[in-house]
PDB file of N, CA and C in Angstrom:
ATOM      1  N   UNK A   1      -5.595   3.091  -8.937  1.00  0.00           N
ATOM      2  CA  UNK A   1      -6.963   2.657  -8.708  1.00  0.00           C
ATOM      3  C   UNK A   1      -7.000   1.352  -7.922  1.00  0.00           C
ATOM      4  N   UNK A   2      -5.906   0.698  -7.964  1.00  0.00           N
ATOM      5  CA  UNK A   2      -6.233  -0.912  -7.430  1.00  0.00           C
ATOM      6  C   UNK A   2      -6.160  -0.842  -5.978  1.00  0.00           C
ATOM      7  N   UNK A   3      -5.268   0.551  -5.611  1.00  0.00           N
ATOM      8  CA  UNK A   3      -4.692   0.523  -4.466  1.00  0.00           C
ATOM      9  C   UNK A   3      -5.956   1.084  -3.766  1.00  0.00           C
ATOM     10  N   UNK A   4      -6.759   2.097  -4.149  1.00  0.00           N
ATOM     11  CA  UNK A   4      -8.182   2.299  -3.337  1.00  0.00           C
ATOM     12  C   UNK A   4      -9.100   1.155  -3.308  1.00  0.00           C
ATOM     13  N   UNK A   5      -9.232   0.200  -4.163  1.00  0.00           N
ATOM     14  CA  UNK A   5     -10.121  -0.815  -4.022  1.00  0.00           C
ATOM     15  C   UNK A   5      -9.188  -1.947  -2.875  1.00  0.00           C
ATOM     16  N   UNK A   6      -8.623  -2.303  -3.037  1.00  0.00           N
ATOM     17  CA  UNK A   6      -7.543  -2.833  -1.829  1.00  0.00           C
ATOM     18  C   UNK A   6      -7.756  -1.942  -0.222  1.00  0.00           C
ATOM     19  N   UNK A   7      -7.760  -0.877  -0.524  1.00  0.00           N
ATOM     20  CA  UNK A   7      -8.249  -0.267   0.883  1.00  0.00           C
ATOM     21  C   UNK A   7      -9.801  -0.211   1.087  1.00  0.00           C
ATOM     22  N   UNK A   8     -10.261   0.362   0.333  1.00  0.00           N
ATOM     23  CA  UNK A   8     -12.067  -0.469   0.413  1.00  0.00           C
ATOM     24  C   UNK A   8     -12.508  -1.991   1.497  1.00  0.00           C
ATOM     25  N   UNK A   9     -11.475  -2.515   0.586  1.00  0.00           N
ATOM     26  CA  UNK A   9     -11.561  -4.201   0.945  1.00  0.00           C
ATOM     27  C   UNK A   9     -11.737  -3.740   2.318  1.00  0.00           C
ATOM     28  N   UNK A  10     -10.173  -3.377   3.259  1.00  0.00           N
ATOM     29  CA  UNK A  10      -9.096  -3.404   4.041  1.00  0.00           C
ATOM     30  C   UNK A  10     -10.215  -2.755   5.072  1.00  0.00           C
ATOM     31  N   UNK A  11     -10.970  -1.338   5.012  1.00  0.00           N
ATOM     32  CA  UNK A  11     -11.897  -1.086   5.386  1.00  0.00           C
ATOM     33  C   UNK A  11     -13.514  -1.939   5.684  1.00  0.00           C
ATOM     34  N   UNK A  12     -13.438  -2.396   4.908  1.00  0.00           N
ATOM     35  CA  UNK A  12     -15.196  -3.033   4.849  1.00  0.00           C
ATOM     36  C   UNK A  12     -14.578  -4.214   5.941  1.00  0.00           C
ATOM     37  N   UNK A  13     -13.399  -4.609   6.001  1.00  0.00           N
ATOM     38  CA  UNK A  13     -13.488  -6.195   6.774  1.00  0.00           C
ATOM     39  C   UNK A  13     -13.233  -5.575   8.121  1.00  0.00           C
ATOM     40  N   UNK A  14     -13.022  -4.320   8.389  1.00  0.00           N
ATOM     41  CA  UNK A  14     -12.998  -4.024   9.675  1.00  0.00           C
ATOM     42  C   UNK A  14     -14.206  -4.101  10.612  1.00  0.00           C
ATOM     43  N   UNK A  15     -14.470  -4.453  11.912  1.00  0.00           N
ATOM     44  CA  UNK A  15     -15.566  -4.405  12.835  1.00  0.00           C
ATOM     45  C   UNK A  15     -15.339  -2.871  13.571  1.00  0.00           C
ATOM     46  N   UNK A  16     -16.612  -2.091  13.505  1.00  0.00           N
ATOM     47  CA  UNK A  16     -16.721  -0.812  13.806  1.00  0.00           C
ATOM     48  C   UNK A  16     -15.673  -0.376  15.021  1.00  0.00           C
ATOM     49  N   UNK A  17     -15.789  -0.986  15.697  1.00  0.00           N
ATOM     50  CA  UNK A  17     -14.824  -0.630  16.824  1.00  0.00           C
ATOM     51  C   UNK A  17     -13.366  -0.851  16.299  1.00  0.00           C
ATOM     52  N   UNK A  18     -12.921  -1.668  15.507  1.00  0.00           N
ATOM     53  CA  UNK A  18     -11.982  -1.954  14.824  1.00  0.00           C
ATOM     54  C   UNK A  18     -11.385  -0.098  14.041  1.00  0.00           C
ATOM     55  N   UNK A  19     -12.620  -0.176  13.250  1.00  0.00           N
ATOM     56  CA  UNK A  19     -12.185   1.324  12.870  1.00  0.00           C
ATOM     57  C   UNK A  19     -12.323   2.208  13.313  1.00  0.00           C
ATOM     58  N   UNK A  20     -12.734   2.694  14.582  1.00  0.00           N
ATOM     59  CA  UNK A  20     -12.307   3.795  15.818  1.00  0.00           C
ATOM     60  C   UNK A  20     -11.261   3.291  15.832  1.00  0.00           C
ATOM     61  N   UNK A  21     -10.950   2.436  16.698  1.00  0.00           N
ATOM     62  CA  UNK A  21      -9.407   2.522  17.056  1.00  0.00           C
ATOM     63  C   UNK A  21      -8.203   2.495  16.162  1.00  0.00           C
ATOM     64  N   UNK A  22      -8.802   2.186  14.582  1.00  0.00           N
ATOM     65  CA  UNK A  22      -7.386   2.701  13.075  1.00  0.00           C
ATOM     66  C   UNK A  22      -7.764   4.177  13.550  1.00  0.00           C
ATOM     67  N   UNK A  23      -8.483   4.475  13.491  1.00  0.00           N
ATOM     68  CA  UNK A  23      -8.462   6.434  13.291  1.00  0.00           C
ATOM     69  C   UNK A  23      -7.478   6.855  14.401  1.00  0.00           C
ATOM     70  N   UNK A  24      -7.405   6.290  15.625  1.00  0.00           N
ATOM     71  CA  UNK A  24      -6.643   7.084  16.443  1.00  0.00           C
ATOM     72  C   UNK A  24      -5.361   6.229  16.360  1.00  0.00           C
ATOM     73  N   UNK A  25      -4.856   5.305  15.289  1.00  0.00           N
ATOM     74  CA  UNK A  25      -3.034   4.941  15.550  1.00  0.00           C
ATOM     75  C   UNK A  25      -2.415   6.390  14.819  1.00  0.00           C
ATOM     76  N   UNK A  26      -1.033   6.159  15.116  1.00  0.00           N
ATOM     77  CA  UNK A  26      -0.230   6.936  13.837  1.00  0.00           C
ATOM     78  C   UNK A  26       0.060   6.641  13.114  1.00  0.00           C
ATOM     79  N   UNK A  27       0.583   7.340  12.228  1.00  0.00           N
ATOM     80  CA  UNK A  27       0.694   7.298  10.585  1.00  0.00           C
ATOM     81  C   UNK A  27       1.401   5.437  10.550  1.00  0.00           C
ATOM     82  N   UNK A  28       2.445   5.433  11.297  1.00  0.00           N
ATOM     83  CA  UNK A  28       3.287   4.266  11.263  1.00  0.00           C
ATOM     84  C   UNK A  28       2.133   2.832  11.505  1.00  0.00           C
ATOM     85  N   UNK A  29       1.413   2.865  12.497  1.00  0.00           N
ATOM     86  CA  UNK A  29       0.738   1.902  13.188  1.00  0.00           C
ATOM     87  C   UNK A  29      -0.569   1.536  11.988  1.00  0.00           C
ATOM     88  N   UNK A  30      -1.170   2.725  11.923  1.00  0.00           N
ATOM     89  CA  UNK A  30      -1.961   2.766  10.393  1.00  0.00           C
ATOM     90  C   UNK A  30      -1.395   1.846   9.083  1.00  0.00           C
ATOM     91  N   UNK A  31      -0.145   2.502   8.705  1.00  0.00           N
ATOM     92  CA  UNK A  31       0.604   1.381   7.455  1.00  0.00           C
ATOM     93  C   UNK A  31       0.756   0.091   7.893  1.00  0.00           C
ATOM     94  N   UNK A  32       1.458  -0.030   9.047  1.00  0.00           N
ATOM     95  CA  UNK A  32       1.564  -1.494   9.534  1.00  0.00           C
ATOM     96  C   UNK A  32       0.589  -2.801   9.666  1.00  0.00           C
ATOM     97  N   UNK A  33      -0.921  -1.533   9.704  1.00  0.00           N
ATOM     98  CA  UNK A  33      -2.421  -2.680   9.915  1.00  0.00           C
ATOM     99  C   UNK A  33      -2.489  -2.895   8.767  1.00  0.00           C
ATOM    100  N   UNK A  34      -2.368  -1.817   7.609  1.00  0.00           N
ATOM    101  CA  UNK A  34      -3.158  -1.896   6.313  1.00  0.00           C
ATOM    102  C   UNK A  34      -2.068  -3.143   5.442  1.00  0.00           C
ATOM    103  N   UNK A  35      -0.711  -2.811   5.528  1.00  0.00           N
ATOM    104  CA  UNK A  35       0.526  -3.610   4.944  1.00  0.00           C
ATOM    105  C   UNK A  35       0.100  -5.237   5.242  1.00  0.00           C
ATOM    106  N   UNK A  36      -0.063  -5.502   6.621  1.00  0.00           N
ATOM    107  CA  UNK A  36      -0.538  -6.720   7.612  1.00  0.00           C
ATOM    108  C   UNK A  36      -1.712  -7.043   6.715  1.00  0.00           C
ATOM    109  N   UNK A  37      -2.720  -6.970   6.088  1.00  0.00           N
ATOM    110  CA  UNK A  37      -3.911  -6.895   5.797  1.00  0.00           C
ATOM    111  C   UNK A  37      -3.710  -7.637   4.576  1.00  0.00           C
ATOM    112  N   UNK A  38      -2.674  -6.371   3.506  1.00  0.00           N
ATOM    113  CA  UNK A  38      -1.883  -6.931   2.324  1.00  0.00           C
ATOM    114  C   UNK A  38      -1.440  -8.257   1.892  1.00  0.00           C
ATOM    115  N   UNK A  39      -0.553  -8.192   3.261  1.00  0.00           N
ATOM    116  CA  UNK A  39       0.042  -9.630   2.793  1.00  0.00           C
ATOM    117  C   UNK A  39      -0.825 -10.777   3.523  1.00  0.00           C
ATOM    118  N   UNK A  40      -1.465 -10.527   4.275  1.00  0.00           N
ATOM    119  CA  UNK A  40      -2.437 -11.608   4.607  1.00  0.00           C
ATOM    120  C   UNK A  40      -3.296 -12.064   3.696  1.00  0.00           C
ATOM    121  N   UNK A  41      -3.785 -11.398   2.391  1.00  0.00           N
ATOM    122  CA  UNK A  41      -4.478 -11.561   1.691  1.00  0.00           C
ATOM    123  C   UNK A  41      -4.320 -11.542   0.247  1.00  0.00           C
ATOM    124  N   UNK A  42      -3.006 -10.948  -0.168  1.00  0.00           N
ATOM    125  CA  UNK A  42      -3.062 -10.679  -1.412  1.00  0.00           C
ATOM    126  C   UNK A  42      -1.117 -10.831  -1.757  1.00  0.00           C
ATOM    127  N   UNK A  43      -0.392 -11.819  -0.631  1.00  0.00           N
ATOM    128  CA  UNK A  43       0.439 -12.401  -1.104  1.00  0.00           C
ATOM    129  C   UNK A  43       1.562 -11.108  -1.463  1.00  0.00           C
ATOM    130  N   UNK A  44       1.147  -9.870  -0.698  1.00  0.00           N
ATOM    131  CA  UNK A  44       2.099  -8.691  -0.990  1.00  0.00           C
ATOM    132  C   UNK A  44       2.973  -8.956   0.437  1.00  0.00           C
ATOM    133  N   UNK A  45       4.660  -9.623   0.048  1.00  0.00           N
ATOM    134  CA  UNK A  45       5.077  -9.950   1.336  1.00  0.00           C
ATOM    135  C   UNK A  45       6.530  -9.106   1.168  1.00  0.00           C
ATOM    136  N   UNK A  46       7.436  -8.807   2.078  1.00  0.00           N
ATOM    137  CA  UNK A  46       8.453  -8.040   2.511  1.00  0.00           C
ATOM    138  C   UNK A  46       7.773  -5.912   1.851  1.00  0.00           C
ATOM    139  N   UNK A  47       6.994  -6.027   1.902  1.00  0.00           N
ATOM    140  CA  UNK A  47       6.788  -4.722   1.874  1.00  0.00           C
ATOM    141  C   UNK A  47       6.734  -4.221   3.098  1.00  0.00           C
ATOM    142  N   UNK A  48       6.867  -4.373   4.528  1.00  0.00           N
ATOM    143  CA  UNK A  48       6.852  -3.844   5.133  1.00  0.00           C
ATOM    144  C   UNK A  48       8.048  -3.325   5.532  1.00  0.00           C
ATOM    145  N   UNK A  49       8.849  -3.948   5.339  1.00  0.00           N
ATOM    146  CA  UNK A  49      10.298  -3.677   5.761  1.00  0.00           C
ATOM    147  C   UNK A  49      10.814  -2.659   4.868  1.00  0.00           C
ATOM    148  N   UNK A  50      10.586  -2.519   3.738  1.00  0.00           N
ATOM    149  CA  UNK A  50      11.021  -1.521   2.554  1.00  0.00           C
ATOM    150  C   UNK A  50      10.271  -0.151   3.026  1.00  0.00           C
ATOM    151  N   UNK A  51       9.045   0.116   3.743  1.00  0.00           N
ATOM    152  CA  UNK A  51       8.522   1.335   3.749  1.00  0.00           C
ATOM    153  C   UNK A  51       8.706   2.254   4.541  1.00  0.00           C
ATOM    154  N   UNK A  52       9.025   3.333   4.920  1.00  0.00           N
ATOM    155  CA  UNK A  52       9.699   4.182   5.658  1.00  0.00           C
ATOM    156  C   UNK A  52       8.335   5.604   5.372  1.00  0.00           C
ATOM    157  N   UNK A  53       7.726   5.768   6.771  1.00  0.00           N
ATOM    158  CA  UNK A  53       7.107   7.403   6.471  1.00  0.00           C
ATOM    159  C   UNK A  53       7.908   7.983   6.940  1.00  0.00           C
ATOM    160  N   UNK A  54       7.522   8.923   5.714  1.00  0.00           N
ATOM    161  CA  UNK A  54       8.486  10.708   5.533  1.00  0.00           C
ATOM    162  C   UNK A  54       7.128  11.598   6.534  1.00  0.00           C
ATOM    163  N   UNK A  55       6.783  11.283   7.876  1.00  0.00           N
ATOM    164  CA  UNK A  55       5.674  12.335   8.496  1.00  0.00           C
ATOM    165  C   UNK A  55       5.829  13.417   7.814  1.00  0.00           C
ATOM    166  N   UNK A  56       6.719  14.470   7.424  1.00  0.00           N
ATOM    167  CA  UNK A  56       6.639  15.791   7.800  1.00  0.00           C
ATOM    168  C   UNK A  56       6.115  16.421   6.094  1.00  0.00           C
ATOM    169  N   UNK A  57       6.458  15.451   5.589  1.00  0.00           N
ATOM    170  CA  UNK A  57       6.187  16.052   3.781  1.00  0.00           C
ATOM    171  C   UNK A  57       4.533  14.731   2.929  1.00  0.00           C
ATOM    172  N   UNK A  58       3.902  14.393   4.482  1.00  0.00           N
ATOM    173  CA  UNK A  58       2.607  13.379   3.985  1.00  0.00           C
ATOM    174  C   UNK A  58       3.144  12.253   2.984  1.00  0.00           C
ATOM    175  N   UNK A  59       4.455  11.329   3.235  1.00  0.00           N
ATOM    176  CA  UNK A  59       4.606  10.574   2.241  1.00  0.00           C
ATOM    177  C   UNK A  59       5.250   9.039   2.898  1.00  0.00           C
ATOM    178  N   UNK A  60       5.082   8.053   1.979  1.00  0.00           N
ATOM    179  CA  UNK A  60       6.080   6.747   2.383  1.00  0.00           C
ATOM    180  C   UNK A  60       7.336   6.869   1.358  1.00  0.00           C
ATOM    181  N   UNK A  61       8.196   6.090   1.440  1.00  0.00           N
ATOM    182  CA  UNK A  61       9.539   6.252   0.417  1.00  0.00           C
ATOM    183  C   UNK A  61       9.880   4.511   0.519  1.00  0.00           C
ATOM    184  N   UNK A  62      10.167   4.207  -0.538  1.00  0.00           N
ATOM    185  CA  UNK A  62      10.447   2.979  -0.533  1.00  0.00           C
ATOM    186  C   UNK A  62      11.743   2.653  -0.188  1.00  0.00           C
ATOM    187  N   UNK A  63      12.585   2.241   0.975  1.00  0.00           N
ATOM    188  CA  UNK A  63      13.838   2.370   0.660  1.00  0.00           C
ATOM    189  C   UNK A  63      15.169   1.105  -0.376  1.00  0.00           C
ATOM    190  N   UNK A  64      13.994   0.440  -1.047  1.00  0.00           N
ATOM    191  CA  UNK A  64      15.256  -0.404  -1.766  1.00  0.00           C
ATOM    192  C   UNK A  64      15.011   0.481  -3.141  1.00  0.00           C
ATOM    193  N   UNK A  65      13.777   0.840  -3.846  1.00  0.00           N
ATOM    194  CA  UNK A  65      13.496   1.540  -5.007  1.00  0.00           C
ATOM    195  C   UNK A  65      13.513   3.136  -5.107  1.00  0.00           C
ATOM    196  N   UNK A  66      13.774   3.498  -3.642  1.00  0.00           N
ATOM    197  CA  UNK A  66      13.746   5.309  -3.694  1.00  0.00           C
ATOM    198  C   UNK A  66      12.237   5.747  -4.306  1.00  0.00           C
ATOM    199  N   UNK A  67      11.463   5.202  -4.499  1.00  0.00           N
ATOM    200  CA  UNK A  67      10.018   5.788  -4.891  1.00  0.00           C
ATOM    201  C   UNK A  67       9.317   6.144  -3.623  1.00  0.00           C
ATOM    202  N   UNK A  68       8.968   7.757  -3.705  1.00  0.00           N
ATOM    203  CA  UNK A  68       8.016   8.148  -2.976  1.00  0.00           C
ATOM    204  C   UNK A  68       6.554   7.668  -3.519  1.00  0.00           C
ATOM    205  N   UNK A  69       5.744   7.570  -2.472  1.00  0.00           N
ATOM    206  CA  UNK A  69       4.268   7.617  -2.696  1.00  0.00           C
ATOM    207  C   UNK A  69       3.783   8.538  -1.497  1.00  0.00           C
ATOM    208  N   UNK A  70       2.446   9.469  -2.541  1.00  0.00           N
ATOM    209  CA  UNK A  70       2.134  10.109  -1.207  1.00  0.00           C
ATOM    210  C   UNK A  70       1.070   9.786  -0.151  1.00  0.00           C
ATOM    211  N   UNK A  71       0.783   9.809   0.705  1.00  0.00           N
ATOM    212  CA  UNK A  71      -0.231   9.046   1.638  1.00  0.00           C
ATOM    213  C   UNK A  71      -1.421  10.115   1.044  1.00  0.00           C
ATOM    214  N   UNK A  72      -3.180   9.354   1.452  1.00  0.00           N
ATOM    215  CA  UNK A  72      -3.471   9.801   0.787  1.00  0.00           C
ATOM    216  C   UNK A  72      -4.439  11.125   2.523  1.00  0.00           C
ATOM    217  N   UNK A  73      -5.980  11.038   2.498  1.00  0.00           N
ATOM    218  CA  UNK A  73      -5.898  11.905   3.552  1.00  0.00           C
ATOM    219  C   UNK A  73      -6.126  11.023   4.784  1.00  0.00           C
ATOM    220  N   UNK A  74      -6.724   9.691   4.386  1.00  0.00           N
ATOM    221  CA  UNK A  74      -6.597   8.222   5.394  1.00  0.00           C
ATOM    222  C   UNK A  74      -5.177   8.146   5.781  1.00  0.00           C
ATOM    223  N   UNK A  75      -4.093   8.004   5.227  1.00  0.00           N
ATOM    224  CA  UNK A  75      -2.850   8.222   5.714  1.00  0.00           C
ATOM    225  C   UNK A  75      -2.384   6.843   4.768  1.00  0.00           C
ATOM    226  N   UNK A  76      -3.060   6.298   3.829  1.00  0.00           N
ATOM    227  CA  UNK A  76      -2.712   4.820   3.297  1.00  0.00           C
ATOM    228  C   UNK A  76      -1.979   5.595   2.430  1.00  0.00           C
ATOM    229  N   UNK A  77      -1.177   4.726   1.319  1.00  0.00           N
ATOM    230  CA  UNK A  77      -0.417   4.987   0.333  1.00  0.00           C
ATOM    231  C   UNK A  77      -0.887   5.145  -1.329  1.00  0.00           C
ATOM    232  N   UNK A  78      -0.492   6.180  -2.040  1.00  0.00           N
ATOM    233  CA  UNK A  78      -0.925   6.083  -3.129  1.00  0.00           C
ATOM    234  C   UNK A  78      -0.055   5.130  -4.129  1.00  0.00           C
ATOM    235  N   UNK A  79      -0.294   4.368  -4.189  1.00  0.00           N
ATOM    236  CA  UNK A  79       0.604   3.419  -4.804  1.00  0.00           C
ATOM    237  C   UNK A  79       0.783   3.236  -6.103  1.00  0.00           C
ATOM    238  N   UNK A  80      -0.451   4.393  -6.543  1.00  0.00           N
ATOM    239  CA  UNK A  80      -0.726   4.381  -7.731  1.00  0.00           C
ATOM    240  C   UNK A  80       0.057   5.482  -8.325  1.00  0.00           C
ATOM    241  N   UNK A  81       0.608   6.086  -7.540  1.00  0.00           N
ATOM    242  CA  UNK A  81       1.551   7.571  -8.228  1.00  0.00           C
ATOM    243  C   UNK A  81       2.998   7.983  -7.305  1.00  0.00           C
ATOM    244  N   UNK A  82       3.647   6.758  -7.664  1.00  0.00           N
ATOM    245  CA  UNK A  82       5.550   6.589  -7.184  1.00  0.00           C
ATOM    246  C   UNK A  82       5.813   7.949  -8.268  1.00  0.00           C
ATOM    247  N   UNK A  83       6.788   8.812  -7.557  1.00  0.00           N
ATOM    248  CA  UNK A  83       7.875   9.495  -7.626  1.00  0.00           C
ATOM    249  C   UNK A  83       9.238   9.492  -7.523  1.00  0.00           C
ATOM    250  N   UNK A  84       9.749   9.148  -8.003  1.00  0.00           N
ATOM    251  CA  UNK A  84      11.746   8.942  -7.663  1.00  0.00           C
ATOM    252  C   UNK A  84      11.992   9.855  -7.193  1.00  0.00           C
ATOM    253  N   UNK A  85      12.448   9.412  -6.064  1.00  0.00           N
ATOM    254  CA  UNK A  85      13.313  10.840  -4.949  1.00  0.00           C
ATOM    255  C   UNK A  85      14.163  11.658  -5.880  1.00  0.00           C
ATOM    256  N   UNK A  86      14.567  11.903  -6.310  1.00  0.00           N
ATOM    257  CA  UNK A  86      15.634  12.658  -7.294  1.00  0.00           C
ATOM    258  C   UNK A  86      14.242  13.515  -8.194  1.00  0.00           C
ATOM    259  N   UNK A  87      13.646  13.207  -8.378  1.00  0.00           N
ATOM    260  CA  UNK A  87      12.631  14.149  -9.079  1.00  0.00           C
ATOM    261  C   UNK A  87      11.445  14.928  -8.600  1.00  0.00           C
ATOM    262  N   UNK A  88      11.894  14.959  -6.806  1.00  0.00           N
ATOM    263  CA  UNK A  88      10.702  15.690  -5.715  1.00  0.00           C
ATOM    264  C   UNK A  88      11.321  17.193  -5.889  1.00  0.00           C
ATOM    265  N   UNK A  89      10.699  18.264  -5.800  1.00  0.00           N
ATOM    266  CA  UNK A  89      10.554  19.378  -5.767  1.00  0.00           C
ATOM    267  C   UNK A  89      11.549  20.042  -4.746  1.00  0.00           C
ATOM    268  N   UNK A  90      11.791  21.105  -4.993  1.00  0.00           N
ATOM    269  CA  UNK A  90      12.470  21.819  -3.792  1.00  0.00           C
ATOM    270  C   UNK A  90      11.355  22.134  -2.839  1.00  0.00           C
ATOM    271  N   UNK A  91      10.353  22.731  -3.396  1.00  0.00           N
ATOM    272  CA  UNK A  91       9.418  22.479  -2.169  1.00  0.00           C
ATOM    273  C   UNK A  91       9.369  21.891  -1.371  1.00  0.00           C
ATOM    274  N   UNK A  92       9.165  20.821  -1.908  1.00  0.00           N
ATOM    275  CA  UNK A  92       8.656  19.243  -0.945  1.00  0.00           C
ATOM    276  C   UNK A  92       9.918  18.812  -0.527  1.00  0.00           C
ATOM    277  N   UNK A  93      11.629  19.116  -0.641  1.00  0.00           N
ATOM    278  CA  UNK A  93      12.752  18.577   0.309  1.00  0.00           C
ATOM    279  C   UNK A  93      12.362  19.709   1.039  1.00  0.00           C
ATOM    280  N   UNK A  94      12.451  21.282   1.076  1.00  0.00           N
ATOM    281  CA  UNK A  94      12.164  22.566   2.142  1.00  0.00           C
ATOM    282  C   UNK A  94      10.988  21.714   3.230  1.00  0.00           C
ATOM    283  N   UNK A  95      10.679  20.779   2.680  1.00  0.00           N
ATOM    284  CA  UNK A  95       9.534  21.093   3.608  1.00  0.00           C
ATOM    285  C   UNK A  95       9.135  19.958   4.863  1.00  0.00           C
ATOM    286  N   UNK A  96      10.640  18.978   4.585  1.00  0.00           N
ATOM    287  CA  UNK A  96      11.152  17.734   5.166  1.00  0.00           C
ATOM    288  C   UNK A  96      11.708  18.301   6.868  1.00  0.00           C
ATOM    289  N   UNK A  97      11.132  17.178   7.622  1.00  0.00           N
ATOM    290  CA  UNK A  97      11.476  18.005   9.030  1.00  0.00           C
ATOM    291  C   UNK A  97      13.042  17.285   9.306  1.00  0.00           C
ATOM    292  N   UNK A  98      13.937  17.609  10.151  1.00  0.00           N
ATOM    293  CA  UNK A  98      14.845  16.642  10.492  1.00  0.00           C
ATOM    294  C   UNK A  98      15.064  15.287  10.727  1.00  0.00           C
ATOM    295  N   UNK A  99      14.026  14.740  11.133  1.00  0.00           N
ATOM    296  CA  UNK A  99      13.976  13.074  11.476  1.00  0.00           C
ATOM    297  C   UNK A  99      13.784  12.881   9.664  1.00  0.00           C
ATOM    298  N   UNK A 100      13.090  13.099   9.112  1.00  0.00           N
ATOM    299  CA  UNK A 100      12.783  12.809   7.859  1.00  0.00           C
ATOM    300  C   UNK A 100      14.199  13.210   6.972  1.00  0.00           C
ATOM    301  N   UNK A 101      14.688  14.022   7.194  1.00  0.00           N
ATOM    302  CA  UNK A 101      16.255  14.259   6.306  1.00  0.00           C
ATOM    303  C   UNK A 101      17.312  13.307   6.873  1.00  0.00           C
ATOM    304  N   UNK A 102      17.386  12.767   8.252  1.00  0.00           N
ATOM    305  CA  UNK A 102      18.247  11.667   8.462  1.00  0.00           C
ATOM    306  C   UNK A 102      17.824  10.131   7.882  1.00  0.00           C
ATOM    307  N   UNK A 103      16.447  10.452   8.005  1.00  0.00           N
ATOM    308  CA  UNK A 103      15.781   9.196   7.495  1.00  0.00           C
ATOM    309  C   UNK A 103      16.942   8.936   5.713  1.00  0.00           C
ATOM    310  N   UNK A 104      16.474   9.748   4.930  1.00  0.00           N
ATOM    311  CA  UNK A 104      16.531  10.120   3.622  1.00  0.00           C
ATOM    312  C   UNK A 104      18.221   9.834   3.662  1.00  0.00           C
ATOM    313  N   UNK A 105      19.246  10.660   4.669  1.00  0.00           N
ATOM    314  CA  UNK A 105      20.204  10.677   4.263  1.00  0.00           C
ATOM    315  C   UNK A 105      20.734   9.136   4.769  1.00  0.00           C
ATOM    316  N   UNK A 106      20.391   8.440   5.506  1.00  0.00           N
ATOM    317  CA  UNK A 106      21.001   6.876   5.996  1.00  0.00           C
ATOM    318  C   UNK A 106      20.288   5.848   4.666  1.00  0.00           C
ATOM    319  N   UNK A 107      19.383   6.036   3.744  1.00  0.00           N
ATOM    320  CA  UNK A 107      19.187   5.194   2.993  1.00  0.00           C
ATOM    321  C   UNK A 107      20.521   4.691   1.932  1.00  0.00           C
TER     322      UNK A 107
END
């Protein structure tokens, strides 16, 4: 829950044209404004460097804690519902594209 009111915020301080142009970054450029936003304001600092998107399975992965979070349909993070890689589904590894399995396997 804290993590949607944190994006609320992150949203409302944007100037309209501001949020046209979040809608058209990618997934990466998106985390990077919202992360930027974070620690500008709420003292959340080296998280950017820890976060890695998984594009192909809708998720970030933390890489010092191995916790997935899944993005939500904004593309922000659910921060509110970490998963330990070791406890994701066969589904959801089937469904990892290649950049995302090298990602996974160099951590």
């Amino acid at each position: 829950m804290k993590n949607n009111i944190y994006f609320k915020w992150f949203m409302e301080s944007l100037r309209e044209d501001q949020k046209k142009d979040y809608q058209q970054y990618s997934l990466n450029e998106q985390k990077n404004w919202y992360i930027g936003y974070l620690e500008d304001h709420y003292s959340v600092k080296s998280a950017k460097s820890t976060l890695i998107t998984l594009e192909s399975v809708g998720a970030i992965i933390d890489k010092k804690t191995l916790l997935v979070y899944p993005l939500f349909k904004n593309n922000m993070p659910d921060f509110d519902n970490p998963m330990d890689l070791k406890y994701c589904s066969s589904e959801w590894i089937e469904n990892l594209n290649k950049v995302d399995i090298d990602i996974l396997t160099n951590l």
